[in-house]
PDB file of N, CA and C in Angstrom:
ATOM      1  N   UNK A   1     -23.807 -98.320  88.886  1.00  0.00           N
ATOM      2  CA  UNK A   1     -24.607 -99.508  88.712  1.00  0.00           C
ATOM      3  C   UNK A   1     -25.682 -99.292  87.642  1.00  0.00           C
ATOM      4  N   UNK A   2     -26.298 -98.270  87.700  1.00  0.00           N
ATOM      5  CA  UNK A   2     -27.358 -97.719  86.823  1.00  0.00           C
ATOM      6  C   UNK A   2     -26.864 -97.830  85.282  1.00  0.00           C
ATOM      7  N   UNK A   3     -25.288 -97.259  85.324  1.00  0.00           N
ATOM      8  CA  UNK A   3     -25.215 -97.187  83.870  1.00  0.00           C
ATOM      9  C   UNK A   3     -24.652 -98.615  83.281  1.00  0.00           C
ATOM     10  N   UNK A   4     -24.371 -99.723  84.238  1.00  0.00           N
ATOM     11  CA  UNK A   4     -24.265-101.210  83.677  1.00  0.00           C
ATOM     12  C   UNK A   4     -25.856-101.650  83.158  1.00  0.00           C
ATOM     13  N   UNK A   5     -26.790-101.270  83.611  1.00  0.00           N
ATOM     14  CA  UNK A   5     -27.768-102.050  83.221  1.00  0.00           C
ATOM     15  C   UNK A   5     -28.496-100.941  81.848  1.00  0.00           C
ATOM     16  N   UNK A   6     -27.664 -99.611  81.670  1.00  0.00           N
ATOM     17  CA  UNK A   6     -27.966 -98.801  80.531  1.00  0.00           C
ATOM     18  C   UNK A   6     -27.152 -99.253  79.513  1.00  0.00           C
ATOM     19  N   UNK A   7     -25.757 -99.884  79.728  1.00  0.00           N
ATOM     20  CA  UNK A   7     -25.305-100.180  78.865  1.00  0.00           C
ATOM     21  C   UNK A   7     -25.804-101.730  78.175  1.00  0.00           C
ATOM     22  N   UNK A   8     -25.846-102.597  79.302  1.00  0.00           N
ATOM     23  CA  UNK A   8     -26.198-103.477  78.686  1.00  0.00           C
ATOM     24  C   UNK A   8     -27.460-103.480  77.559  1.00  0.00           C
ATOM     25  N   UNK A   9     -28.526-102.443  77.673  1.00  0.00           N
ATOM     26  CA  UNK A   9     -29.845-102.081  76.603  1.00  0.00           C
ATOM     27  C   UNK A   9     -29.349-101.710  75.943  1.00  0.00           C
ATOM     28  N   UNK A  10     -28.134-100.980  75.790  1.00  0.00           N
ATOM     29  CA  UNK A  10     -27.958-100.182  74.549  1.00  0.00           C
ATOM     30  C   UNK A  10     -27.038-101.121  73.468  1.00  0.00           C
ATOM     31  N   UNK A  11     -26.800-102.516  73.798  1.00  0.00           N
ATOM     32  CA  UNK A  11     -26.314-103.536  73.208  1.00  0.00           C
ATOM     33  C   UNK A  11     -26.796-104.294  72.681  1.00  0.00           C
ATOM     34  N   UNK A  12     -28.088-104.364  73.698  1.00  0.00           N
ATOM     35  CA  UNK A  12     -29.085-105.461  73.032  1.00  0.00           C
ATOM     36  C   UNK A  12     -29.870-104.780  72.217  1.00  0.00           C
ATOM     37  N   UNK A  13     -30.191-103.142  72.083  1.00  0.00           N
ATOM     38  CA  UNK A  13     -31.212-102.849  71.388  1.00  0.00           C
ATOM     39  C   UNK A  13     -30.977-102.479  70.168  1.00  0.00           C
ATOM     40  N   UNK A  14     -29.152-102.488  69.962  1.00  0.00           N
ATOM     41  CA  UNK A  14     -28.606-102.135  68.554  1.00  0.00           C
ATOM     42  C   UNK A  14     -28.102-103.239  67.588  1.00  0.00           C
ATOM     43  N   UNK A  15     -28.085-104.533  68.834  1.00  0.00           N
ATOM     44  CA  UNK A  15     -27.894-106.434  68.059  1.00  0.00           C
ATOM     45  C   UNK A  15     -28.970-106.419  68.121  1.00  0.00           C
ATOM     46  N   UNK A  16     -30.183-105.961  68.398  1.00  0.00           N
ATOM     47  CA  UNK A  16     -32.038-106.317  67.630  1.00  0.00           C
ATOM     48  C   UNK A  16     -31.965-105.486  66.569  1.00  0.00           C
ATOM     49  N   UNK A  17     -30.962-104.555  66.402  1.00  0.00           N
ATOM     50  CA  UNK A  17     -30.982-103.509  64.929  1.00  0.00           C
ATOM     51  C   UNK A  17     -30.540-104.644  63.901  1.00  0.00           C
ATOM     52  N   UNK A  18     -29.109-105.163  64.186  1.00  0.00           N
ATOM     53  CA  UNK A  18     -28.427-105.814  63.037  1.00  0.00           C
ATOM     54  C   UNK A  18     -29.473-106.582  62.791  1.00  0.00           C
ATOM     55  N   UNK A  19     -29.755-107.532  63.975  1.00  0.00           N
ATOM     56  CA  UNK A  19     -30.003-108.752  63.375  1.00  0.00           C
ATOM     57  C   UNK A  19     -31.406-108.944  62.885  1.00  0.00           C
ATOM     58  N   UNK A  20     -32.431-107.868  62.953  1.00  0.00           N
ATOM     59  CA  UNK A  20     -33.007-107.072  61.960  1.00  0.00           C
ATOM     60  C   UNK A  20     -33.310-107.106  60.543  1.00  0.00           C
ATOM     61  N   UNK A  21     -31.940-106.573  59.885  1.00  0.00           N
ATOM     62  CA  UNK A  21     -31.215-106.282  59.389  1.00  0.00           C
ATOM     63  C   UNK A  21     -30.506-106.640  58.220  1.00  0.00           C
ATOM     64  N   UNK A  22     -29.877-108.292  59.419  1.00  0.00           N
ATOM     65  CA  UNK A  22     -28.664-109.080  58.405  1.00  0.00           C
ATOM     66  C   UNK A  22     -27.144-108.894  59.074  1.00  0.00           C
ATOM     67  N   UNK A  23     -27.191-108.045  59.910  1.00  0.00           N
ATOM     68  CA  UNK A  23     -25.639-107.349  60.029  1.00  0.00           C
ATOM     69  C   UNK A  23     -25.284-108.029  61.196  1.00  0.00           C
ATOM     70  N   UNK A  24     -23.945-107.854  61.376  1.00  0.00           N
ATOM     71  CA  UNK A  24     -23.518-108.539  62.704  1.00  0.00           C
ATOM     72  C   UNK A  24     -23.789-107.905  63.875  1.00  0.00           C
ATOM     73  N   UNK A  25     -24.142-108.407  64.899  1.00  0.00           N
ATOM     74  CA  UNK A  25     -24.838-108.015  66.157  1.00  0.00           C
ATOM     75  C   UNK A  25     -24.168-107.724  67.134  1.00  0.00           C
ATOM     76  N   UNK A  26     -23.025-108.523  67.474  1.00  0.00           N
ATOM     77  CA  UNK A  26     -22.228-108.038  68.085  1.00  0.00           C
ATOM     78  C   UNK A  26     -21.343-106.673  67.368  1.00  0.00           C
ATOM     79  N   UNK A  27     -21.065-106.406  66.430  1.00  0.00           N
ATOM     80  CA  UNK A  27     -20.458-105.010  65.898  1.00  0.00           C
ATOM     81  C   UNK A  27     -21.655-103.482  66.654  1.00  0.00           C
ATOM     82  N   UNK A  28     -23.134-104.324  66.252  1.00  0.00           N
ATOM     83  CA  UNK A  28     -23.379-102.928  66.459  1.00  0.00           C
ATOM     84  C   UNK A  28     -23.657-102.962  67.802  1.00  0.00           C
ATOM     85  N   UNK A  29     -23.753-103.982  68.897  1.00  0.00           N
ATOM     86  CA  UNK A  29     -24.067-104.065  70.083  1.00  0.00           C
ATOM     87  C   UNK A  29     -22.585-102.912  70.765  1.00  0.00           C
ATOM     88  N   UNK A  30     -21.328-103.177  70.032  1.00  0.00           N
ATOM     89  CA  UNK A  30     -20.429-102.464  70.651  1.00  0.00           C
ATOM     90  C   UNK A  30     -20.414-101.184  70.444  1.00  0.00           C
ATOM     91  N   UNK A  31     -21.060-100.809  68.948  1.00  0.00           N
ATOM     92  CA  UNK A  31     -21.465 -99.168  68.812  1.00  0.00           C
ATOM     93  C   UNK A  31     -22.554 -98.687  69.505  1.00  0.00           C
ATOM     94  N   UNK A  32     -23.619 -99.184  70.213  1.00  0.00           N
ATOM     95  CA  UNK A  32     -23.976 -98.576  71.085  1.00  0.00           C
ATOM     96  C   UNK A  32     -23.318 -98.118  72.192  1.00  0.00           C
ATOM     97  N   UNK A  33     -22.664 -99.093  72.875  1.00  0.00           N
ATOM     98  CA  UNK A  33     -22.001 -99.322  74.096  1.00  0.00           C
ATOM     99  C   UNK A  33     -20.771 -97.768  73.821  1.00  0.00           C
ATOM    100  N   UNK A  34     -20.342 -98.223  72.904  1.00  0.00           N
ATOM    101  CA  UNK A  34     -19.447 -96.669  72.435  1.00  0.00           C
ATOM    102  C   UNK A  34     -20.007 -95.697  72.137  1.00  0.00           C
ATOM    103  N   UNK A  35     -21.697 -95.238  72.087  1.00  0.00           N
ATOM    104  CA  UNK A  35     -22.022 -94.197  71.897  1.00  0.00           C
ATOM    105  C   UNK A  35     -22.232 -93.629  73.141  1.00  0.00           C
ATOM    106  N   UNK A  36     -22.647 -94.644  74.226  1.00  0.00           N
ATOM    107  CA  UNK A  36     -23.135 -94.413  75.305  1.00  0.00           C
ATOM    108  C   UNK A  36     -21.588 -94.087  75.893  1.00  0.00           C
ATOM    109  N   UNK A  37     -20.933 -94.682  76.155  1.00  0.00           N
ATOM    110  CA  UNK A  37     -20.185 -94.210  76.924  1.00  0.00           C
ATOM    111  C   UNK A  37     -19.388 -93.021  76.387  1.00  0.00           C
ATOM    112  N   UNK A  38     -18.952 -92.532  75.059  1.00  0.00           N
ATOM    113  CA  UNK A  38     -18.292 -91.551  74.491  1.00  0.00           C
ATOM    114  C   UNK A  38     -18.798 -90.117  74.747  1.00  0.00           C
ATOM    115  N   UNK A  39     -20.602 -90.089  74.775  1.00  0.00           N
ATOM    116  CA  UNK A  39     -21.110 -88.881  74.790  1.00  0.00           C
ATOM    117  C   UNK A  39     -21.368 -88.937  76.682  1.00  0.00           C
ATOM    118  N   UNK A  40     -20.839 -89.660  76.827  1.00  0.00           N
ATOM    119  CA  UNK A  40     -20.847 -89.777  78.567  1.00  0.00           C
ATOM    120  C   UNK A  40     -19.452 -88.738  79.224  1.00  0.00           C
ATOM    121  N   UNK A  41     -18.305 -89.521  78.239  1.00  0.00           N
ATOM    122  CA  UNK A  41     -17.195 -88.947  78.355  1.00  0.00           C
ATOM    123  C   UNK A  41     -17.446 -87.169  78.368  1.00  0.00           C
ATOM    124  N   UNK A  42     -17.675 -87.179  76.763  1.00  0.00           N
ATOM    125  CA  UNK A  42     -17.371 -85.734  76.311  1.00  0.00           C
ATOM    126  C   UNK A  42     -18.015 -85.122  77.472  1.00  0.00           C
ATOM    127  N   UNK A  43     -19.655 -85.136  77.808  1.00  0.00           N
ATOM    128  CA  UNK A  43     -20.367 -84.459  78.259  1.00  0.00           C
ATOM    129  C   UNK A  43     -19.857 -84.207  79.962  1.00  0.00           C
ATOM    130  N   UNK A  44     -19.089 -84.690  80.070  1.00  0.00           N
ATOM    131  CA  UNK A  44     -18.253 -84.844  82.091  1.00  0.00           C
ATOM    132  C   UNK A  44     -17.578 -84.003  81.730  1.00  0.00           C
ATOM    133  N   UNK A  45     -16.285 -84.455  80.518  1.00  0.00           N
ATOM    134  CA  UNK A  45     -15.669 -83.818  80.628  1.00  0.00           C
ATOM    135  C   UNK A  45     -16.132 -82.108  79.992  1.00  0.00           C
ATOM    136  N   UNK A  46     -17.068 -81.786  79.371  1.00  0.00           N
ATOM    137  CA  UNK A  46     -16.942 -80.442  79.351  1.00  0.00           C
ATOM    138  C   UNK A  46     -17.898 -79.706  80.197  1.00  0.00           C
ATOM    139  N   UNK A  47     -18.310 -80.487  81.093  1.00  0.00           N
ATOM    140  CA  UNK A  47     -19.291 -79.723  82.697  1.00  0.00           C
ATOM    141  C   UNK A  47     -17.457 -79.738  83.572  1.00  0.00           C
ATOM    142  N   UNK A  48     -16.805 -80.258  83.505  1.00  0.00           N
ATOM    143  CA  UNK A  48     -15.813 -80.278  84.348  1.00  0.00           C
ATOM    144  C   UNK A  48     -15.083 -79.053  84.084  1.00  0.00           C
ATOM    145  N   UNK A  49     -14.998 -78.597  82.171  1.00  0.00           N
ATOM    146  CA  UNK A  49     -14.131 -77.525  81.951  1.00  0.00           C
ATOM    147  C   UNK A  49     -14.620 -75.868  81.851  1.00  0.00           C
ATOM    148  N   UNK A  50     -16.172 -76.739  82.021  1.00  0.00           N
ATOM    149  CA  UNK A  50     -17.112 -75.040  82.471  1.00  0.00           C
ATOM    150  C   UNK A  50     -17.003 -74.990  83.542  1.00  0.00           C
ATOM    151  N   UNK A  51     -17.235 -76.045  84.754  1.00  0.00           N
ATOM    152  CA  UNK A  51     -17.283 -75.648  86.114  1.00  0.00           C
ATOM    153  C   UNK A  51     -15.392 -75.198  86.643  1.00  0.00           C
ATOM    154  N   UNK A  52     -14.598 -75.613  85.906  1.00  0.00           N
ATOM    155  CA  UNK A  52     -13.229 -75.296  86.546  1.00  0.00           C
ATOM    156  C   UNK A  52     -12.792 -73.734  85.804  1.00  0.00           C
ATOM    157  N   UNK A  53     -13.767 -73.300  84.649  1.00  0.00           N
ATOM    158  CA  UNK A  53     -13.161 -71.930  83.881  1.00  0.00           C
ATOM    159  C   UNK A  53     -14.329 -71.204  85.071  1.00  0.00           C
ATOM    160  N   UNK A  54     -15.385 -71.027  85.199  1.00  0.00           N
ATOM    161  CA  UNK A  54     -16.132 -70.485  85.649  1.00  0.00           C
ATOM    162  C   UNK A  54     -16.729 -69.829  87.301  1.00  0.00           C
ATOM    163  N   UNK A  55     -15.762 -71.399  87.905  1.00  0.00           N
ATOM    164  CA  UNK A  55     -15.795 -71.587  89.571  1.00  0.00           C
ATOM    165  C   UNK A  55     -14.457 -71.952  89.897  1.00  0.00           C
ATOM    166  N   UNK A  56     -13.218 -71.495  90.677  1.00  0.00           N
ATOM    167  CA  UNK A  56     -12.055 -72.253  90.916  1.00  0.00           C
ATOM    168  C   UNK A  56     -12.313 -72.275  91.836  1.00  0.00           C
ATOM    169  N   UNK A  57     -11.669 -73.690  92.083  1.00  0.00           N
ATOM    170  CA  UNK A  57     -11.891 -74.555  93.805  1.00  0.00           C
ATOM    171  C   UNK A  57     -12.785 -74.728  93.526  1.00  0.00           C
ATOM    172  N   UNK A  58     -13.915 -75.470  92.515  1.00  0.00           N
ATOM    173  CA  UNK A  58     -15.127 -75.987  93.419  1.00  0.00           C
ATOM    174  C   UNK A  58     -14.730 -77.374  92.797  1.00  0.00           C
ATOM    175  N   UNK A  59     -13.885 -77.928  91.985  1.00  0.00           N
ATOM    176  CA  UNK A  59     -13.388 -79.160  91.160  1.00  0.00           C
ATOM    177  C   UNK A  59     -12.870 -80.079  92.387  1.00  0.00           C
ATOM    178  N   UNK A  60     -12.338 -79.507  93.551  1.00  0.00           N
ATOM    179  CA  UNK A  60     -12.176 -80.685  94.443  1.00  0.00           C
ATOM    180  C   UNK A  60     -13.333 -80.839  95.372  1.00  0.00           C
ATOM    181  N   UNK A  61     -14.564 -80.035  95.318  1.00  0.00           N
ATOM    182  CA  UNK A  61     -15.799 -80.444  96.195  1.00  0.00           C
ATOM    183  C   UNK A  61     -16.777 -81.519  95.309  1.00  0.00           C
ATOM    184  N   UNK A  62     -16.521 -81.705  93.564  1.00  0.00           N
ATOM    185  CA  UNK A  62     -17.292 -82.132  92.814  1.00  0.00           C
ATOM    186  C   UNK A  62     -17.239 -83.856  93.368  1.00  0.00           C
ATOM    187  N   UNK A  63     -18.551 -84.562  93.058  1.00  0.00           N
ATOM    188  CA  UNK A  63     -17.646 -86.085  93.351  1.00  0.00           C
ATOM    189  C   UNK A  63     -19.044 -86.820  92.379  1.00  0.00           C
ATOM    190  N   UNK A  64     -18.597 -87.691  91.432  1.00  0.00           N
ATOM    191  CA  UNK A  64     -19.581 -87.778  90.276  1.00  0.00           C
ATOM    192  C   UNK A  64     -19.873 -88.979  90.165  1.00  0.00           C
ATOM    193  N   UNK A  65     -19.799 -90.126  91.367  1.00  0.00           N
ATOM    194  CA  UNK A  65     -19.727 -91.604  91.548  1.00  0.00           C
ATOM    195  C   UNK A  65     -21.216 -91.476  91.889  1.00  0.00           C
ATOM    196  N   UNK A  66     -21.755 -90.801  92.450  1.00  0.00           N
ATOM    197  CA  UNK A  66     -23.783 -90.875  93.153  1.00  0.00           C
ATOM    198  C   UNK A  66     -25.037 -90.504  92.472  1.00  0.00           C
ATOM    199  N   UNK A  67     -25.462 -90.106  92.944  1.00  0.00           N
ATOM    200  CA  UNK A  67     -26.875 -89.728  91.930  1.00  0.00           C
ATOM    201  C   UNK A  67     -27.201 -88.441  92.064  1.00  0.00           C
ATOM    202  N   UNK A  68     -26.240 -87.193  91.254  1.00  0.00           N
ATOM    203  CA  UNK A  68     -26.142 -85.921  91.562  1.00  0.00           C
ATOM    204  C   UNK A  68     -26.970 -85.617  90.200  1.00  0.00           C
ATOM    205  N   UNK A  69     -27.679 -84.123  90.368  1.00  0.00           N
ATOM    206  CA  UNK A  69     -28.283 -83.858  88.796  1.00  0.00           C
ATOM    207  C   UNK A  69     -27.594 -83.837  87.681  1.00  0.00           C
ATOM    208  N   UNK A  70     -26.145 -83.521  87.954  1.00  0.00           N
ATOM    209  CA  UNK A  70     -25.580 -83.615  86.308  1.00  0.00           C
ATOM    210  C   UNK A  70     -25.434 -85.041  85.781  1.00  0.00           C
ATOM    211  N   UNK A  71     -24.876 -86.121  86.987  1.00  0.00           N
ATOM    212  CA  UNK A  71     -24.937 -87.320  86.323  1.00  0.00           C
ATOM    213  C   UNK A  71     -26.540 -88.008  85.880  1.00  0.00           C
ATOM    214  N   UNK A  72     -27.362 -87.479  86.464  1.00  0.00           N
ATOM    215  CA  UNK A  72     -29.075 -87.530  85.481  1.00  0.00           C
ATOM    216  C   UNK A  72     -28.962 -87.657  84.739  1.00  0.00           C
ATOM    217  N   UNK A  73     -28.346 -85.841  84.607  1.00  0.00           N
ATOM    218  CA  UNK A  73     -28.640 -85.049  83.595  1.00  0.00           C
ATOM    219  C   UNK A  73     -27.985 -85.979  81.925  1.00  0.00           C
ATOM    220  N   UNK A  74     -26.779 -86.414  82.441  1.00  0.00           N
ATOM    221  CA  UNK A  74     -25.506 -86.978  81.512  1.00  0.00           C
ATOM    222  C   UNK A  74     -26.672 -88.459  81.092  1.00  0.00           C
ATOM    223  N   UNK A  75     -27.040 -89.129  82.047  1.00  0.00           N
ATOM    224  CA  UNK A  75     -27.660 -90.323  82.077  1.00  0.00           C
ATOM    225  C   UNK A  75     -28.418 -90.135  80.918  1.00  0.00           C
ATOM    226  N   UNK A  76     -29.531 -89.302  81.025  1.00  0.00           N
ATOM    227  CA  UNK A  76     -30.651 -89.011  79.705  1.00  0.00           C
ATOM    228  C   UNK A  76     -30.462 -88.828  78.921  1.00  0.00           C
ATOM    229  N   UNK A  77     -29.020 -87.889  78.812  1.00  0.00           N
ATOM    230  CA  UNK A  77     -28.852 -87.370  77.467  1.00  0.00           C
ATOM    231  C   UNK A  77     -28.269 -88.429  76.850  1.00  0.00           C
ATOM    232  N   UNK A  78     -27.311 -89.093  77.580  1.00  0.00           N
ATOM    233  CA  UNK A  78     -26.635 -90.123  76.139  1.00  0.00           C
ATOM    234  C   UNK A  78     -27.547 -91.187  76.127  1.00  0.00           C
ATOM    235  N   UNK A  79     -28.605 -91.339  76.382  1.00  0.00           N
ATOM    236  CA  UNK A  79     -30.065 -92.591  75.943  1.00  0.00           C
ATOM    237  C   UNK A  79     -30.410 -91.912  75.110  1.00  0.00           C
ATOM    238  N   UNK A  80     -30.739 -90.240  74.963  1.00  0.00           N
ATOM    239  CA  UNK A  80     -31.596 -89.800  73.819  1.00  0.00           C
ATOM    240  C   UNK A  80     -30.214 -89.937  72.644  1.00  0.00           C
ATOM    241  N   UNK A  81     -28.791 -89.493  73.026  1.00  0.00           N
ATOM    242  CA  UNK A  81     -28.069 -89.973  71.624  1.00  0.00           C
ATOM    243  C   UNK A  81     -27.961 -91.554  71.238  1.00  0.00           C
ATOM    244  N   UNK A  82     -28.062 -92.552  72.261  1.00  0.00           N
ATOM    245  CA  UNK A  82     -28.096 -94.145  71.464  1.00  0.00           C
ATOM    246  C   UNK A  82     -29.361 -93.957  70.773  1.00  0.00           C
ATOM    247  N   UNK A  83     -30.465 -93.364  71.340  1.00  0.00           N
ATOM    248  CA  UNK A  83     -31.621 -93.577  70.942  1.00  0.00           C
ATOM    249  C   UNK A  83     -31.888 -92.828  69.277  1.00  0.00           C
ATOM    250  N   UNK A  84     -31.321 -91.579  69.096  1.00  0.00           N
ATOM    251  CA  UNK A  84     -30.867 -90.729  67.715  1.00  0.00           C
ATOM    252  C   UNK A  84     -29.754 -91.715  66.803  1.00  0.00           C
ATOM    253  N   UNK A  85     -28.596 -91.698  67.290  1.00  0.00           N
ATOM    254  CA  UNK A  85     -28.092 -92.718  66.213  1.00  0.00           C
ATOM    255  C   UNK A  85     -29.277 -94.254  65.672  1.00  0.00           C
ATOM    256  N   UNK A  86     -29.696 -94.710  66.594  1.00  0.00           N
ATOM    257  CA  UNK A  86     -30.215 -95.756  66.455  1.00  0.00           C
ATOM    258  C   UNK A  86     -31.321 -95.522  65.574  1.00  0.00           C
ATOM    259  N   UNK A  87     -32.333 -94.306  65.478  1.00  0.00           N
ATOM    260  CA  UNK A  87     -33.025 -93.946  64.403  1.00  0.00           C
ATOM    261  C   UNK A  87     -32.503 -93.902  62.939  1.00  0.00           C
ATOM    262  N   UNK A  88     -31.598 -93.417  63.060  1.00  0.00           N
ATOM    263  CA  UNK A  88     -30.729 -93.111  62.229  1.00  0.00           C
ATOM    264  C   UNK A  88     -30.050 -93.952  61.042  1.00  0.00           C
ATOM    265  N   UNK A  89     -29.425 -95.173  61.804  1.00  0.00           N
ATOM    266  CA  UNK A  89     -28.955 -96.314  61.251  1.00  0.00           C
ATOM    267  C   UNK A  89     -30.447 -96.986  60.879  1.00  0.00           C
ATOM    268  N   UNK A  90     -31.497 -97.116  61.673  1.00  0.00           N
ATOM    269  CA  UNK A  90     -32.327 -97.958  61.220  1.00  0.00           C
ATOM    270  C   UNK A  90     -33.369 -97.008  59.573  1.00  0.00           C
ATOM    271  N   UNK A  91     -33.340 -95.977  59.776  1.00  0.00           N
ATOM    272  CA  UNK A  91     -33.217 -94.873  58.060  1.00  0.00           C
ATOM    273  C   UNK A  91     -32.658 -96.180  57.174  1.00  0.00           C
ATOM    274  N   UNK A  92     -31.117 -95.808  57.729  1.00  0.00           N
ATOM    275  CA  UNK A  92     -30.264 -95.877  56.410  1.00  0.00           C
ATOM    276  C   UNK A  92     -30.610 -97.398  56.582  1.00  0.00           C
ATOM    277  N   UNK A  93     -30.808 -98.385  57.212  1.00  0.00           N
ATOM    278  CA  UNK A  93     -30.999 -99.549  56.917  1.00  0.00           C
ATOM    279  C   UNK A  93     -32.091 -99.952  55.844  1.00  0.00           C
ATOM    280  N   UNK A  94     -32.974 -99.145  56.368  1.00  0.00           N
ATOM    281  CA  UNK A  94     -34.489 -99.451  55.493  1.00  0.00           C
ATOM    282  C   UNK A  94     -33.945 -98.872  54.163  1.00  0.00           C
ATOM    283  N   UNK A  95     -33.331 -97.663  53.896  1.00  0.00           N
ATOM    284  CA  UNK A  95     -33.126 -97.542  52.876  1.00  0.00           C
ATOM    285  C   UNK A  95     -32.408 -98.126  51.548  1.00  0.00           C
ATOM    286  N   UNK A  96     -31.386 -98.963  52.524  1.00  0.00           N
ATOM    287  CA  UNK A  96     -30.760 -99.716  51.874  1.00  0.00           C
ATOM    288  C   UNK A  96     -31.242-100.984  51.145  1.00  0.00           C
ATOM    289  N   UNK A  97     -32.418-101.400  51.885  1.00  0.00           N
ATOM    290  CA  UNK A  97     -32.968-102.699  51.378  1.00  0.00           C
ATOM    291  C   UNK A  97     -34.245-102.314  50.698  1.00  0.00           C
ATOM    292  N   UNK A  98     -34.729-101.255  50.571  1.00  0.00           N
ATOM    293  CA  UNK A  98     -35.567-100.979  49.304  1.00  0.00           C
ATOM    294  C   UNK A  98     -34.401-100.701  47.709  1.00  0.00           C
ATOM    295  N   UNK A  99     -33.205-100.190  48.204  1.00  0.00           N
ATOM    296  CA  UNK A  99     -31.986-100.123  46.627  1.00  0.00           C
ATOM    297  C   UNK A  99     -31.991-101.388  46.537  1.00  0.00           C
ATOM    298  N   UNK A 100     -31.793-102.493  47.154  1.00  0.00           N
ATOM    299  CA  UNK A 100     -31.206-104.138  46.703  1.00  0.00           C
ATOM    300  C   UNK A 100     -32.586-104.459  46.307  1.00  0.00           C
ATOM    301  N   UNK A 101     -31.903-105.473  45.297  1.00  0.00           N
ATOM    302  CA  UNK A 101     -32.727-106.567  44.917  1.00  0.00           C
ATOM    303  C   UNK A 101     -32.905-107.789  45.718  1.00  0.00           C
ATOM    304  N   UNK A 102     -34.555-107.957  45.907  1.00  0.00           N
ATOM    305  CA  UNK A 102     -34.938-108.947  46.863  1.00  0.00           C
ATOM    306  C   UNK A 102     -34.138-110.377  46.774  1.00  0.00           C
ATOM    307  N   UNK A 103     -33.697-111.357  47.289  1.00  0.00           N
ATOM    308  CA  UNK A 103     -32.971-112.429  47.280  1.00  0.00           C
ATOM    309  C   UNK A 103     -33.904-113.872  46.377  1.00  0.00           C
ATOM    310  N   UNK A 104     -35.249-113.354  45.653  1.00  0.00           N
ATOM    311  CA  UNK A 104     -36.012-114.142  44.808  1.00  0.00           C
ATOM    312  C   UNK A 104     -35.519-113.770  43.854  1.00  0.00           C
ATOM    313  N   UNK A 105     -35.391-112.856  43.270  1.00  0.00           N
ATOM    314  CA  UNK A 105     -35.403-111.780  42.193  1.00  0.00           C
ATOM    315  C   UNK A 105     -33.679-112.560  42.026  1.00  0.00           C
ATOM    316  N   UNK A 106     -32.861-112.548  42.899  1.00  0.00           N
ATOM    317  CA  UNK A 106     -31.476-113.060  42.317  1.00  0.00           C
ATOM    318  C   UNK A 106     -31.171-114.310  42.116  1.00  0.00           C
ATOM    319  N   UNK A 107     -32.322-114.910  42.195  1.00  0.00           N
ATOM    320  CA  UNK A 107     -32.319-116.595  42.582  1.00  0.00           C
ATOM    321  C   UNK A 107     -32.841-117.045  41.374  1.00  0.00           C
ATOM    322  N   UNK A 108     -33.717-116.794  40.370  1.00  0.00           N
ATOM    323  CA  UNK A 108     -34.460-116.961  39.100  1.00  0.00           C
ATOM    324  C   UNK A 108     -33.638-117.193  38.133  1.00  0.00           C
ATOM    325  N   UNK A 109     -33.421-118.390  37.747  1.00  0.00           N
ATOM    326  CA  UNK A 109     -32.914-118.816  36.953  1.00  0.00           C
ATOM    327  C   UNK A 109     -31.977-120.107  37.139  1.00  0.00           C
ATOM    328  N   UNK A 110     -31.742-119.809  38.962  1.00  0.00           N
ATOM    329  CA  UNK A 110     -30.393-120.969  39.501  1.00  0.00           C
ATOM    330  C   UNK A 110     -31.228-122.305  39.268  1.00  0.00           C
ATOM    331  N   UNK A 111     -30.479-122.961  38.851  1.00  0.00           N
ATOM    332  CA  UNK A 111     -31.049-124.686  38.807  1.00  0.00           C
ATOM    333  C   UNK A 111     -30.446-125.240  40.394  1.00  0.00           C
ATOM    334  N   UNK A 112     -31.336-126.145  41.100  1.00  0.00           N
ATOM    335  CA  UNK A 112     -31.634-126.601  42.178  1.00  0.00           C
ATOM    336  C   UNK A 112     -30.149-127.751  41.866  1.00  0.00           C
ATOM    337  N   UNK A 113     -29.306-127.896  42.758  1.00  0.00           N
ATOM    338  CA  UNK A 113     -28.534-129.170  43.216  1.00  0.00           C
ATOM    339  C   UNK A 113     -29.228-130.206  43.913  1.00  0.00           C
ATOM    340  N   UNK A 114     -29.672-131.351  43.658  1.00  0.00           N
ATOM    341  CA  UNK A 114     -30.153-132.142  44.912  1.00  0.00           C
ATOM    342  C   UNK A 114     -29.073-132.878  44.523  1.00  0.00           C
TER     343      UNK A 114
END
């Protein structure tokens, strides 16, 4: 339940990036949602392939549906990676719109249609 209402922020806080921006909102609302859940993935699955190289038999006592420390643990960490990409893109965003030319600057010269 916890991570429906993590995902849903991490949608809205990367469609407040685009649209920001200029960019489409729903695109990056779904790259959050895929960051969050991907580094969710990886990170299970490689506590699953340390705890099964390291401990045998303890993979059928594990149960990862409740509020155990690794799923916390998993919880925080992929907020601090939406939260790193999301720095990240918003860089390269700013950077991008100091290279372009402002939308006055391309407009000088157009004669008005009425």
């Amino acid at each position: 339940m916890l991570s429906i209402f993590i995902l849903i922020g991490a949608y809205r806080y990367y469609a407040r990036l685009a649209e920001r921006f200029g960019k489409t909102k729903w695109h990056f609302g779904l790259l959050g949602i895929g960051i969050y859940l991907g580094f969710q993935v990886v990170f299970l699955m490689g506590y699953g392939f340390y705890v099964g190289l390291t401990s045998h038999g303890s993979l059928e006592d594990n149960n990862f549906s409740g509020f155990t420390l690794i799923n916390v643990m998993s919880w925080v960490l992929a907020i601090v990676a939406v939260w790193g990409v999301y720095q990240l893109l918003e860089k390269k965003f700013k950077k991008e719109n100091i290279q372009k030319p402002s939308l006055e600057i391309e407009e000088i010269g157009v004669k008005e249609n009425l």
